[in-house]
Structure formats: structure tokens, C-alpha cells
PDB file of N, CA and C in Angstrom:
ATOM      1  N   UNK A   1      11.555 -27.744 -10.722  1.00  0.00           N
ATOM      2  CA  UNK A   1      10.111 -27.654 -10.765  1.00  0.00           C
ATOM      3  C   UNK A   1       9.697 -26.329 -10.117  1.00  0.00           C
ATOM      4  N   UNK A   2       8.702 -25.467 -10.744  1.00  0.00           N
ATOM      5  CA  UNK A   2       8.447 -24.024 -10.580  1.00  0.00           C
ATOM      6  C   UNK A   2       6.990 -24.781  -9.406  1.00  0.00           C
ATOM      7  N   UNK A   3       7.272 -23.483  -9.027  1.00  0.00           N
ATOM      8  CA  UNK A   3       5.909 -23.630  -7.710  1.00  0.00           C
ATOM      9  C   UNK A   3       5.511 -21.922  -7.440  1.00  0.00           C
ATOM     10  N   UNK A   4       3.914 -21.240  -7.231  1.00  0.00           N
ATOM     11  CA  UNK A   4       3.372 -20.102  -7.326  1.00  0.00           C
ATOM     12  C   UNK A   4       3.600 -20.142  -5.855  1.00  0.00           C
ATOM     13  N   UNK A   5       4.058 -18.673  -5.415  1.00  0.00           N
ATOM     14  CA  UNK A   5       3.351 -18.413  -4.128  1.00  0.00           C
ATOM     15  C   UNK A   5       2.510 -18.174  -3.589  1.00  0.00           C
ATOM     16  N   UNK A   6       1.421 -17.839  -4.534  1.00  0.00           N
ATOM     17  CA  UNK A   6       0.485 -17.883  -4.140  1.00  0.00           C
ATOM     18  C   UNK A   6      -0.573 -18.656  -3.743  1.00  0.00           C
ATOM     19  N   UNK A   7      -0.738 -19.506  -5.430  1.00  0.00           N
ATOM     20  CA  UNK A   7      -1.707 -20.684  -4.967  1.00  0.00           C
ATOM     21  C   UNK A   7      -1.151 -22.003  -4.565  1.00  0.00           C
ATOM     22  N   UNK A   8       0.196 -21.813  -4.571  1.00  0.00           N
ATOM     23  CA  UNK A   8       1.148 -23.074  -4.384  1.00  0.00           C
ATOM     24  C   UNK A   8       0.791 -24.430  -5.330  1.00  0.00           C
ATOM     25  N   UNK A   9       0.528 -24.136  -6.883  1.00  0.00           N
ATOM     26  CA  UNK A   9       0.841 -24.744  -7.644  1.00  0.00           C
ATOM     27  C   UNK A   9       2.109 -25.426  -8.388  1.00  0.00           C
ATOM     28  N   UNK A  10       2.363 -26.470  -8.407  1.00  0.00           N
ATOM     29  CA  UNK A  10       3.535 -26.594  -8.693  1.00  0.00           C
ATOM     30  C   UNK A  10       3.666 -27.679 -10.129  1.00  0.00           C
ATOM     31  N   UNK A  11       4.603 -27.935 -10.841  1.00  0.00           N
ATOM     32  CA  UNK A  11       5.069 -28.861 -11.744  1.00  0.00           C
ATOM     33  C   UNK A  11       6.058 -28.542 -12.780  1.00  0.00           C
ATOM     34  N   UNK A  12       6.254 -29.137 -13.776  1.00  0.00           N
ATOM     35  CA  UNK A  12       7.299 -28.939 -14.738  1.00  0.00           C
ATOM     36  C   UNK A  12       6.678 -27.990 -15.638  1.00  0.00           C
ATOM     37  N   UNK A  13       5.609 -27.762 -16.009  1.00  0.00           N
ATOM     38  CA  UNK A  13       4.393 -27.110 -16.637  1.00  0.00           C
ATOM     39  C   UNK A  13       4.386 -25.448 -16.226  1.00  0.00           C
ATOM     40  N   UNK A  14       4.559 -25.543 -15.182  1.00  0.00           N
ATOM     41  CA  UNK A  14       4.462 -23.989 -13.970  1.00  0.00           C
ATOM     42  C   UNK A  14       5.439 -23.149 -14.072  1.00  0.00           C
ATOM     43  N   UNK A  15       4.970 -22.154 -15.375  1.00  0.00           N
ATOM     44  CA  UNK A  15       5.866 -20.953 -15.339  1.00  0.00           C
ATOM     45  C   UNK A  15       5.685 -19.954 -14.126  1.00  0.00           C
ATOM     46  N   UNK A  16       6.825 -19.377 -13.724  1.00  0.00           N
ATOM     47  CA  UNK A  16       6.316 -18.267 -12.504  1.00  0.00           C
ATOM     48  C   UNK A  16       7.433 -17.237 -12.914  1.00  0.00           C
ATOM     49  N   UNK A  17       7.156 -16.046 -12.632  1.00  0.00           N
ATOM     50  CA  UNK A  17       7.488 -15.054 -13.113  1.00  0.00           C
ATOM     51  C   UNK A  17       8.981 -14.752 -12.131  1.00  0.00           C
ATOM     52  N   UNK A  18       9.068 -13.338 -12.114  1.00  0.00           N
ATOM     53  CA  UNK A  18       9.944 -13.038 -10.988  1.00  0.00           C
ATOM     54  C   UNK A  18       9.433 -12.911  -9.822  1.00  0.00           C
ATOM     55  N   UNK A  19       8.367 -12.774  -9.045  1.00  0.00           N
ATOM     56  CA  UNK A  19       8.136 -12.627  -7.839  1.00  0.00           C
ATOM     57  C   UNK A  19       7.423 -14.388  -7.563  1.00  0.00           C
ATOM     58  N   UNK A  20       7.727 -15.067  -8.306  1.00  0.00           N
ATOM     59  CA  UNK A  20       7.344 -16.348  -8.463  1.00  0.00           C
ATOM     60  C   UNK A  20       5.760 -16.658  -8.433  1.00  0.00           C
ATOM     61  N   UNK A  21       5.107 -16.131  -9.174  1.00  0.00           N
ATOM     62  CA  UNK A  21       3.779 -15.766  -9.308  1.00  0.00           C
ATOM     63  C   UNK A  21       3.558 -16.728 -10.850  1.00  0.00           C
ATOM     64  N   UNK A  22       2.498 -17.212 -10.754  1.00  0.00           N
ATOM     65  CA  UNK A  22       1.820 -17.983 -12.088  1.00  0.00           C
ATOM     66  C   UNK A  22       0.858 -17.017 -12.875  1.00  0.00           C
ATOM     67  N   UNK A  23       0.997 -17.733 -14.158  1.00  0.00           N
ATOM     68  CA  UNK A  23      -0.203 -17.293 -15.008  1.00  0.00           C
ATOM     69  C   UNK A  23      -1.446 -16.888 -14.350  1.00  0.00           C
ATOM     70  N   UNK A  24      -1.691 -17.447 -13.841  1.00  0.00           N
ATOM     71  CA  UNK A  24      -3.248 -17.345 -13.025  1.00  0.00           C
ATOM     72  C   UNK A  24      -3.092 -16.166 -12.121  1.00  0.00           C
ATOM     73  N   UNK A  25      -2.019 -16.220 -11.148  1.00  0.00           N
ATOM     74  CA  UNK A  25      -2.249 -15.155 -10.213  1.00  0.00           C
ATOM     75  C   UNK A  25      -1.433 -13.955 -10.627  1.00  0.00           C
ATOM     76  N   UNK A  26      -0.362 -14.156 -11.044  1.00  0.00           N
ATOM     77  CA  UNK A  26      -0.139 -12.453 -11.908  1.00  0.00           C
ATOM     78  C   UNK A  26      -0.800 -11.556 -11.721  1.00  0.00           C
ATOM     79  N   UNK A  27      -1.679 -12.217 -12.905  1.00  0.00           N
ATOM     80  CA  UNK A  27      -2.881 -10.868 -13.207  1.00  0.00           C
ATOM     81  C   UNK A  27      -3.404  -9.990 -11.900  1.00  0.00           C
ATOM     82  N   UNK A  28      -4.280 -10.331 -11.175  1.00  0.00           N
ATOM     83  CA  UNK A  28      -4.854  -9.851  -9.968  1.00  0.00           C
ATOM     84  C   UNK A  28      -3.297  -9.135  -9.482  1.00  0.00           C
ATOM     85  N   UNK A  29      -2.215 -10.228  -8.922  1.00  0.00           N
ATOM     86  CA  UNK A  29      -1.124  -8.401  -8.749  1.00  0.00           C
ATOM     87  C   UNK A  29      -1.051  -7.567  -8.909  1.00  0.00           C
ATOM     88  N   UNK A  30      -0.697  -7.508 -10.157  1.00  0.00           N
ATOM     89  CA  UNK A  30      -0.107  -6.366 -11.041  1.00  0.00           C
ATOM     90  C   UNK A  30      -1.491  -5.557 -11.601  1.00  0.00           C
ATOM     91  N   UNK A  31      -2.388  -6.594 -11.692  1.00  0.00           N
ATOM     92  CA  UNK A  31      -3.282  -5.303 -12.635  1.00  0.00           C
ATOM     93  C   UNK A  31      -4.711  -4.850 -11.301  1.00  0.00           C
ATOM     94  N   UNK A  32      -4.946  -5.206 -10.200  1.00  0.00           N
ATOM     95  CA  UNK A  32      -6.359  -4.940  -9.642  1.00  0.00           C
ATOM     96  C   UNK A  32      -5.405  -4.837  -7.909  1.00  0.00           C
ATOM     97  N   UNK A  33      -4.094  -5.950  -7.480  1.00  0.00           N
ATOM     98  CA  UNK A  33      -3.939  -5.775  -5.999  1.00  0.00           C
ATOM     99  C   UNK A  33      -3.501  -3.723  -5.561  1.00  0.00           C
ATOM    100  N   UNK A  34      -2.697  -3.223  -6.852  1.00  0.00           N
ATOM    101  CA  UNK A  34      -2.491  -1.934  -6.508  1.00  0.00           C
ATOM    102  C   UNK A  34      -3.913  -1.132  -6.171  1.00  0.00           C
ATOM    103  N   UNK A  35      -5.105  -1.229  -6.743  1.00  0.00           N
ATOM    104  CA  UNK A  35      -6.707  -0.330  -6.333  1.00  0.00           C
ATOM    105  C   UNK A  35      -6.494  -0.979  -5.485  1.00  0.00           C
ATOM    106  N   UNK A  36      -6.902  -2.787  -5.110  1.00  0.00           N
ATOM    107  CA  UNK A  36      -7.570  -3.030  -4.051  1.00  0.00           C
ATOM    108  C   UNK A  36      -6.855  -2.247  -2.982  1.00  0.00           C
ATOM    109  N   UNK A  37      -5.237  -2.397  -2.695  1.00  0.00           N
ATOM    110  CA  UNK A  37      -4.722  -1.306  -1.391  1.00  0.00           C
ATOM    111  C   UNK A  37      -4.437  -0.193  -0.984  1.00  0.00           C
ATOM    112  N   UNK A  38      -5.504   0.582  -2.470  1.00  0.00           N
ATOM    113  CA  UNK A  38      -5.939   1.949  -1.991  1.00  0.00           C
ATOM    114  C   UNK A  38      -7.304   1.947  -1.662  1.00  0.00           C
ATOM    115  N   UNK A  39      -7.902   0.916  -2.375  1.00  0.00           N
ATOM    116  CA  UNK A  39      -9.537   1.167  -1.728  1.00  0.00           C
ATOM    117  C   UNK A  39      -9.321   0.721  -0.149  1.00  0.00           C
ATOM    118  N   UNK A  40      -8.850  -0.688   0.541  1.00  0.00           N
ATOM    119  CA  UNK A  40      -8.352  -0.452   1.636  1.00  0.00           C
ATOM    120  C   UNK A  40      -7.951   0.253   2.553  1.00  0.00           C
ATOM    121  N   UNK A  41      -6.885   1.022   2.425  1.00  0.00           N
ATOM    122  CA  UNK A  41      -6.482   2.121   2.746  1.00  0.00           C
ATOM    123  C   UNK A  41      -7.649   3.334   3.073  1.00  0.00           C
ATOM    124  N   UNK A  42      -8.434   3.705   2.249  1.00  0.00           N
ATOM    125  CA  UNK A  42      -9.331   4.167   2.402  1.00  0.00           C
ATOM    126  C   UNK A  42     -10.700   3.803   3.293  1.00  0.00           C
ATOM    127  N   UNK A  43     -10.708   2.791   3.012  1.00  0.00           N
ATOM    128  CA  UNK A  43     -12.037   2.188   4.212  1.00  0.00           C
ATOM    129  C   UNK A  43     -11.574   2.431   5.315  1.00  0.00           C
ATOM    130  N   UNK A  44     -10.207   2.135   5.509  1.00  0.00           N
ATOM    131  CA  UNK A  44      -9.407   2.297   7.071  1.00  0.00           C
ATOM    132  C   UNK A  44      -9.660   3.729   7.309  1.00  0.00           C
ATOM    133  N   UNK A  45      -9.078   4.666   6.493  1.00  0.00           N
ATOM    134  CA  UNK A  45      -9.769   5.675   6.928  1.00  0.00           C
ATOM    135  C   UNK A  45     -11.024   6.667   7.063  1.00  0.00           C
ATOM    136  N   UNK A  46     -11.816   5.881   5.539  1.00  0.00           N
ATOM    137  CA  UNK A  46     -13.259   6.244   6.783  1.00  0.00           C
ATOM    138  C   UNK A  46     -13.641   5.735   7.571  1.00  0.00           C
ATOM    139  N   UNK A  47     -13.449   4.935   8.133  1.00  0.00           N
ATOM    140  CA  UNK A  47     -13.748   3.982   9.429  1.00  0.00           C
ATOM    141  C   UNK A  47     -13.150   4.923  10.649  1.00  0.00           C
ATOM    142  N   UNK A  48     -12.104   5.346  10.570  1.00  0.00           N
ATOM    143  CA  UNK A  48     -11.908   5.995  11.488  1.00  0.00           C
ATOM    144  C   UNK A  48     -12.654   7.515  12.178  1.00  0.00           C
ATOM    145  N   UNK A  49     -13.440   7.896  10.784  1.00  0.00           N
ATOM    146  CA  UNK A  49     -14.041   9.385  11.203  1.00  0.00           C
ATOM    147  C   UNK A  49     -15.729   9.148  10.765  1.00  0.00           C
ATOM    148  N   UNK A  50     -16.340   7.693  10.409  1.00  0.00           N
ATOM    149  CA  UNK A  50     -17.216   7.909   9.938  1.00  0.00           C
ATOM    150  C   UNK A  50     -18.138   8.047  11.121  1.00  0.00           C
ATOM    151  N   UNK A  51     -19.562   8.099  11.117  1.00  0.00           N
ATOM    152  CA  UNK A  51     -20.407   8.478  12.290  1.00  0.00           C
ATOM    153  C   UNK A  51     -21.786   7.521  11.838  1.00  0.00           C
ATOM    154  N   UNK A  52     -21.796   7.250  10.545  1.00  0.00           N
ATOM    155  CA  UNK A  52     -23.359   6.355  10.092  1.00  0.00           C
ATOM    156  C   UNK A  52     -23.038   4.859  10.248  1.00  0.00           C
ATOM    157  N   UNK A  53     -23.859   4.111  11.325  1.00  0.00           N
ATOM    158  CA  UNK A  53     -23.332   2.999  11.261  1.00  0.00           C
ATOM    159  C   UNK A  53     -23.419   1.816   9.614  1.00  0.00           C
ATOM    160  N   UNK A  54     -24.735   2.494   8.940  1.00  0.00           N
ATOM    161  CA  UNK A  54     -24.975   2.067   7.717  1.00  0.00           C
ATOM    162  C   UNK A  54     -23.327   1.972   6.824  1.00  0.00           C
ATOM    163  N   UNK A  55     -23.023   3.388   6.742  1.00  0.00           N
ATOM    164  CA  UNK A  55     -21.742   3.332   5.463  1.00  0.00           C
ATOM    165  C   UNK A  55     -20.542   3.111   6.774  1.00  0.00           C
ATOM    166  N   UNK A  56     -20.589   2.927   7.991  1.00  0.00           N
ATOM    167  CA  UNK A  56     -19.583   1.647   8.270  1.00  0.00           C
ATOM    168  C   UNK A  56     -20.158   0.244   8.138  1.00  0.00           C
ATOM    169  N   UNK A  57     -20.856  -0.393   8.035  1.00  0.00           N
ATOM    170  CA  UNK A  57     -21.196  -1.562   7.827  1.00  0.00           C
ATOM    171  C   UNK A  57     -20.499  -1.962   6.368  1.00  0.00           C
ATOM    172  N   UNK A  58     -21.030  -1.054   5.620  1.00  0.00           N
ATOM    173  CA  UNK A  58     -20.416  -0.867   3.789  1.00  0.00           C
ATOM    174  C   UNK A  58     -19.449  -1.167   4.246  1.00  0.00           C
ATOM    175  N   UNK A  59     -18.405  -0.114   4.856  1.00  0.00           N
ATOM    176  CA  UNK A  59     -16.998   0.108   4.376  1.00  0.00           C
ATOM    177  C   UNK A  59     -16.073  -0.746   5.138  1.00  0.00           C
ATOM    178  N   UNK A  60     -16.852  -1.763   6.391  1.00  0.00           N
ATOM    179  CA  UNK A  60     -16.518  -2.958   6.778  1.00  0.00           C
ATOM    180  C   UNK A  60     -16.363  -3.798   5.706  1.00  0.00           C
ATOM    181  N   UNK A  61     -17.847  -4.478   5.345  1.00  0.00           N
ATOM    182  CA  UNK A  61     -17.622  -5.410   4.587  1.00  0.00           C
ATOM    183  C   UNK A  61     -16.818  -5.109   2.853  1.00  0.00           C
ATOM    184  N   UNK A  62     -16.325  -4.303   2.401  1.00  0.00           N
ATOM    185  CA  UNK A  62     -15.427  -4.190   1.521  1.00  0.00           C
ATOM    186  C   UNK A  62     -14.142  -4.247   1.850  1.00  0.00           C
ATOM    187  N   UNK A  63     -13.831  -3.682   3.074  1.00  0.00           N
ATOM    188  CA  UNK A  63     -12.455  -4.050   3.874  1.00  0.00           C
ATOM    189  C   UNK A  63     -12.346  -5.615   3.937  1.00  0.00           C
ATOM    190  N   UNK A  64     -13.343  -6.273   4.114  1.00  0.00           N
ATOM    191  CA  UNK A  64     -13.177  -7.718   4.283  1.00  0.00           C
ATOM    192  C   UNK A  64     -13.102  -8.285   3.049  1.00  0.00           C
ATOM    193  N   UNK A  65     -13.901  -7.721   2.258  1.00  0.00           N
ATOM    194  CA  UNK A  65     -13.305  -8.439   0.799  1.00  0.00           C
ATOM    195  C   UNK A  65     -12.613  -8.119  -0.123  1.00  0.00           C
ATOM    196  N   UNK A  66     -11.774  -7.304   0.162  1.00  0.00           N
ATOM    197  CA  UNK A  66     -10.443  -7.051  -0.266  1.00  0.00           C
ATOM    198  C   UNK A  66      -9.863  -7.901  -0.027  1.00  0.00           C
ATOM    199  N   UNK A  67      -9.576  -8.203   1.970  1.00  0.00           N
ATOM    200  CA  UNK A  67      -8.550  -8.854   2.501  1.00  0.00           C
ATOM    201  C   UNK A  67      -9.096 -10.638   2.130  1.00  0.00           C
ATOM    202  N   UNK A  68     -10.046 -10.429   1.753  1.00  0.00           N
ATOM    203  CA  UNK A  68     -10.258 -12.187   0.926  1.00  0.00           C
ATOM    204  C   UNK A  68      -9.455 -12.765   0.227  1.00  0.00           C
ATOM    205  N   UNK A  69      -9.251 -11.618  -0.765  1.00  0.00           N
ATOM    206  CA  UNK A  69      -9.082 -11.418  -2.342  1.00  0.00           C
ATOM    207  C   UNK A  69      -7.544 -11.430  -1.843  1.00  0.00           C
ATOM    208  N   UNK A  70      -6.852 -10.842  -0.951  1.00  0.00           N
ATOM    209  CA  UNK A  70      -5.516 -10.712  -1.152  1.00  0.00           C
ATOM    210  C   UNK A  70      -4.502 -11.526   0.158  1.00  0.00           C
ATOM    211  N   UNK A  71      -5.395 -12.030   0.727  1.00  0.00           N
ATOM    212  CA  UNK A  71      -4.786 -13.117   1.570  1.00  0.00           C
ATOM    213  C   UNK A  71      -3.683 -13.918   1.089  1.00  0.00           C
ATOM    214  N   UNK A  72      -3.750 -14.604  -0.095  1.00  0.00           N
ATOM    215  CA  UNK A  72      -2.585 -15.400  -0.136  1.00  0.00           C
ATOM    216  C   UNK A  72      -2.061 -14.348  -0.561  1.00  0.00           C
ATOM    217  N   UNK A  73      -1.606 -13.284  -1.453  1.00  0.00           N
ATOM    218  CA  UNK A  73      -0.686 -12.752  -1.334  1.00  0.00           C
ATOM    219  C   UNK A  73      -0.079 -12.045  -0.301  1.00  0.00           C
ATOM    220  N   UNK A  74      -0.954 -12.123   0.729  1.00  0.00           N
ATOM    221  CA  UNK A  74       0.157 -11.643   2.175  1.00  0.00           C
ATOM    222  C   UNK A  74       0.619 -13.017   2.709  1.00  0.00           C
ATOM    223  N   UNK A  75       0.099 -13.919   2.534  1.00  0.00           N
ATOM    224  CA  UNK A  75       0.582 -15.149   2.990  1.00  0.00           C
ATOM    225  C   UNK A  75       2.167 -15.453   1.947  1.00  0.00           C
ATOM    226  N   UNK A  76       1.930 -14.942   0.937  1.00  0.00           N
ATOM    227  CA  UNK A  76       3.290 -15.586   0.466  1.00  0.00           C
ATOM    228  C   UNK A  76       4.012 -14.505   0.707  1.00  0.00           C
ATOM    229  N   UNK A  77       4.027 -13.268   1.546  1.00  0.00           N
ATOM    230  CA  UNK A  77       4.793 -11.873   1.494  1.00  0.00           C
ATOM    231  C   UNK A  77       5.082 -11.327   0.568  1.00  0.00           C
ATOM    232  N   UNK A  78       3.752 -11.004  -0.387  1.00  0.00           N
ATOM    233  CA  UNK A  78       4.113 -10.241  -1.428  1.00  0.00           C
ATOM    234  C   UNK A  78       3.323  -8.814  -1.197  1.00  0.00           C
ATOM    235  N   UNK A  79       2.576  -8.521  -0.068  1.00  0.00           N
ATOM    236  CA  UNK A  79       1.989  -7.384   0.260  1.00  0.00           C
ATOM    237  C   UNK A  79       2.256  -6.685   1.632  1.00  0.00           C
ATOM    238  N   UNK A  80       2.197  -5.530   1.238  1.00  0.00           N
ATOM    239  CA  UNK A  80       2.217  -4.478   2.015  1.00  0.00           C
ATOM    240  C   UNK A  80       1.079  -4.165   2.528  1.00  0.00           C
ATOM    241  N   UNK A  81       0.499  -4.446   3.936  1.00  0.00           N
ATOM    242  CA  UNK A  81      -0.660  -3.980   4.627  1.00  0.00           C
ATOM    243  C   UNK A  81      -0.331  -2.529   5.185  1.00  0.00           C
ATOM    244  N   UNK A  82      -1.192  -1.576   5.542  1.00  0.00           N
ATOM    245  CA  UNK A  82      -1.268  -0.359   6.430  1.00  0.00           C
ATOM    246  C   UNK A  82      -0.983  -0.909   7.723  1.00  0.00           C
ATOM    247  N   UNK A  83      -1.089  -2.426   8.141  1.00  0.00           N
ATOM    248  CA  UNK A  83      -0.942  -2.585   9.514  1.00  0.00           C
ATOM    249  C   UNK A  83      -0.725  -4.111   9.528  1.00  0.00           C
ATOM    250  N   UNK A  84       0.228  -4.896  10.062  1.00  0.00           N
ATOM    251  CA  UNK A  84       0.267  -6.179  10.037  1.00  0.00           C
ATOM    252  C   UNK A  84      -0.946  -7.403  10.011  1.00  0.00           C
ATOM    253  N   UNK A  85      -0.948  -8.281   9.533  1.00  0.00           N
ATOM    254  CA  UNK A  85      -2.826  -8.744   9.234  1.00  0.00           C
ATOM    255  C   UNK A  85      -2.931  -9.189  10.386  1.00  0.00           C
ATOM    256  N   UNK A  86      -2.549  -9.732  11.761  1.00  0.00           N
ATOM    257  CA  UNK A  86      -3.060 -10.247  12.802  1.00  0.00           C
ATOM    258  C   UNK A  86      -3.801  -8.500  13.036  1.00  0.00           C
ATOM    259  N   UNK A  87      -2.924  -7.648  13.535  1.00  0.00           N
ATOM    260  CA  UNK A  87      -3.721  -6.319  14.112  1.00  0.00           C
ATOM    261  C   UNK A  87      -5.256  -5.655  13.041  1.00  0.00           C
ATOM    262  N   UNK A  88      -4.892  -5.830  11.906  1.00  0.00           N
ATOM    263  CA  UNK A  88      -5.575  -5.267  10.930  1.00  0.00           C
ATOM    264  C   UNK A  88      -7.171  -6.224  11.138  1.00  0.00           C
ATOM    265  N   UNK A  89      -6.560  -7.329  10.795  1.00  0.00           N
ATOM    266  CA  UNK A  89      -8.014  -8.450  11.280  1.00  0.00           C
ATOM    267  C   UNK A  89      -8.676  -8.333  12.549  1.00  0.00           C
ATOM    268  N   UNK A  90      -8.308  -7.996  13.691  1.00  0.00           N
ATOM    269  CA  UNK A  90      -8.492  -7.782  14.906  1.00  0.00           C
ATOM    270  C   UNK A  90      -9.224  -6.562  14.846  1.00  0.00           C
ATOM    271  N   UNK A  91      -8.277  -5.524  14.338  1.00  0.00           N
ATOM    272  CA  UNK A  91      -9.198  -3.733  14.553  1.00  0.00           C
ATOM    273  C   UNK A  91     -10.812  -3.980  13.625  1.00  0.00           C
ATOM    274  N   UNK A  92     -10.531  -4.959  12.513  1.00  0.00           N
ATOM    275  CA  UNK A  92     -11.633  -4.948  11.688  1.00  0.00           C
ATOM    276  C   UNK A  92     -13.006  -5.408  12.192  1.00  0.00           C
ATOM    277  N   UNK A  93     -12.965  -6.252  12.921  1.00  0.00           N
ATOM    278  CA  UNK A  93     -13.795  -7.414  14.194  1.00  0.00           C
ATOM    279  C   UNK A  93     -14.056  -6.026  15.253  1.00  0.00           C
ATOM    280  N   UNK A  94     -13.061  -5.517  16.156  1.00  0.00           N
ATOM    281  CA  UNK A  94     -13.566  -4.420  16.547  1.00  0.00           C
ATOM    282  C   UNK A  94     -14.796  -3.388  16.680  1.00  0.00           C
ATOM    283  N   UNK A  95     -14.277  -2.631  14.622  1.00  0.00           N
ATOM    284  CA  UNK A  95     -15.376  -2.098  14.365  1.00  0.00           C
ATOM    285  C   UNK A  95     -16.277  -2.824  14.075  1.00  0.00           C
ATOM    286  N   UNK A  96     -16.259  -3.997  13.505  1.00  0.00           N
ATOM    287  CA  UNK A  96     -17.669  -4.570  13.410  1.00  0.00           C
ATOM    288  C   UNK A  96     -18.252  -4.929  14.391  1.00  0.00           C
ATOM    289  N   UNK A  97     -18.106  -5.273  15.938  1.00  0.00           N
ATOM    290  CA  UNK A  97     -18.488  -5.497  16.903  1.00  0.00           C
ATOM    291  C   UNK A  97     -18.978  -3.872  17.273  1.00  0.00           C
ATOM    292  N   UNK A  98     -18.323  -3.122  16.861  1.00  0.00           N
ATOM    293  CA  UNK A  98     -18.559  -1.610  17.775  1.00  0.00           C
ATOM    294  C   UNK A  98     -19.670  -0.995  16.830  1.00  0.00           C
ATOM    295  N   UNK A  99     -20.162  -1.175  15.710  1.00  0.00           N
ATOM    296  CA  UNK A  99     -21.169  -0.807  14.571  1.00  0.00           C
ATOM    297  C   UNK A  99     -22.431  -1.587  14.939  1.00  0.00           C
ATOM    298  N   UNK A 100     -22.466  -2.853  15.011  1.00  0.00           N
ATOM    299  CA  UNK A 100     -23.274  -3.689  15.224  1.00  0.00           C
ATOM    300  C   UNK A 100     -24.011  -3.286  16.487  1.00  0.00           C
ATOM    301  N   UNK A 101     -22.924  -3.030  17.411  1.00  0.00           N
ATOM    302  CA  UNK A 101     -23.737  -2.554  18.583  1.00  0.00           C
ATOM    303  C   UNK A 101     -24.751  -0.958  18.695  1.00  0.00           C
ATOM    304  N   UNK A 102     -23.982  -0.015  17.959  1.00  0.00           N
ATOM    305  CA  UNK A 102     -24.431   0.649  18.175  1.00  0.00           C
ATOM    306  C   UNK A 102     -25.801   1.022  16.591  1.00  0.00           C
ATOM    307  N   UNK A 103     -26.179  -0.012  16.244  1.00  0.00           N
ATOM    308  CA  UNK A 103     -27.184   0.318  15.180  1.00  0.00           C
ATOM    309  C   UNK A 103     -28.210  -0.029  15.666  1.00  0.00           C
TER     310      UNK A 103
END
């Protein structure tokens, strides 16, 4: 019996590929998780040099919904973060605590 790592679907029915991925979640892998962890990547680093708390607020909340969107695939270890997700979630709370304050 096949089972997804991602959504942890399972049955006799449940094709999964080679990274043991289903019909359903495939797609988002292969065709949208490679942008989402450059747009990531990128928020991380304007976050680091930006100065408007406005387009950090933006580039917060797109950092967060990326990491929505790709949670179970770090949960089943199929992704590569810029920084392990306990630290990454933590620095993210950070700046949003450190934006918030200073707007």
C-alpha cells in the first residue's frame, strides 16, 4: 500500500512517484516549490537590508506564505530551507516583532 509524504494519503489506489509524492502533491513540487524557494530566498534577503517598515511587512507576510504552502514538504524532508525551519520561523517572528515596533 503506497502512502504520500506529504499529505500522508494512503491506499491501494495511491500512486506515488519516486520521491513518494501523489498525484495531488507532485505538481506544486516540481512545477511552483522551485519559485516559491527563490522568492523566499529573496524576502530573506530583503529583509535583511530593507529600511521601510511597509515593504517589510510585505516581504514578511509572503515569507510566511510560502512557508504555509511548503510545510509539509519540509515535514516529509523533501526541502531545502536557507536555514533550518525552527531558526527560520523564529528569525521570521523576530522581524515581525522588530517592524511592528518600529512603524
Amino acid at each position: 500500500m503506497a502512502r504520500c509524504k506529504c499529505c500522508q494519503t494512503r491506499g491501494f489506489m495511491i500512486e506515488t512517484d519516486v520521491n513518494g509524492l501523489c498525484s495531488s502533491c507532485a505538481p506544486y513540487y516540481y512545477l511552483t516549490l522551485p519559485d516559491d524557494l527563490k522568492e523566499l530566498d529573496k524576502a530573506i534577503r530583503a529583509l535583511e537590508h530593507i529600511n521601510n517598515p511597509e515593504a517589510a511587512a510585505g516581504r514578511i507576510a509572503m515569507a510566511e506564505d510560502i512557508l504555509q504552502r511548503m510545510q509539509p514538504y519540509v515535514d516529509a524532508g523533501l526541502v531545502d530551507l536557507p536555514m533550518p525551519w525552527p531558526e527560520l520561523m523564529r528569525w521570521l517572528y523576530e522581524q515581525k516583532e522588530r517592524w511592528e515596533n518600529e512603524a
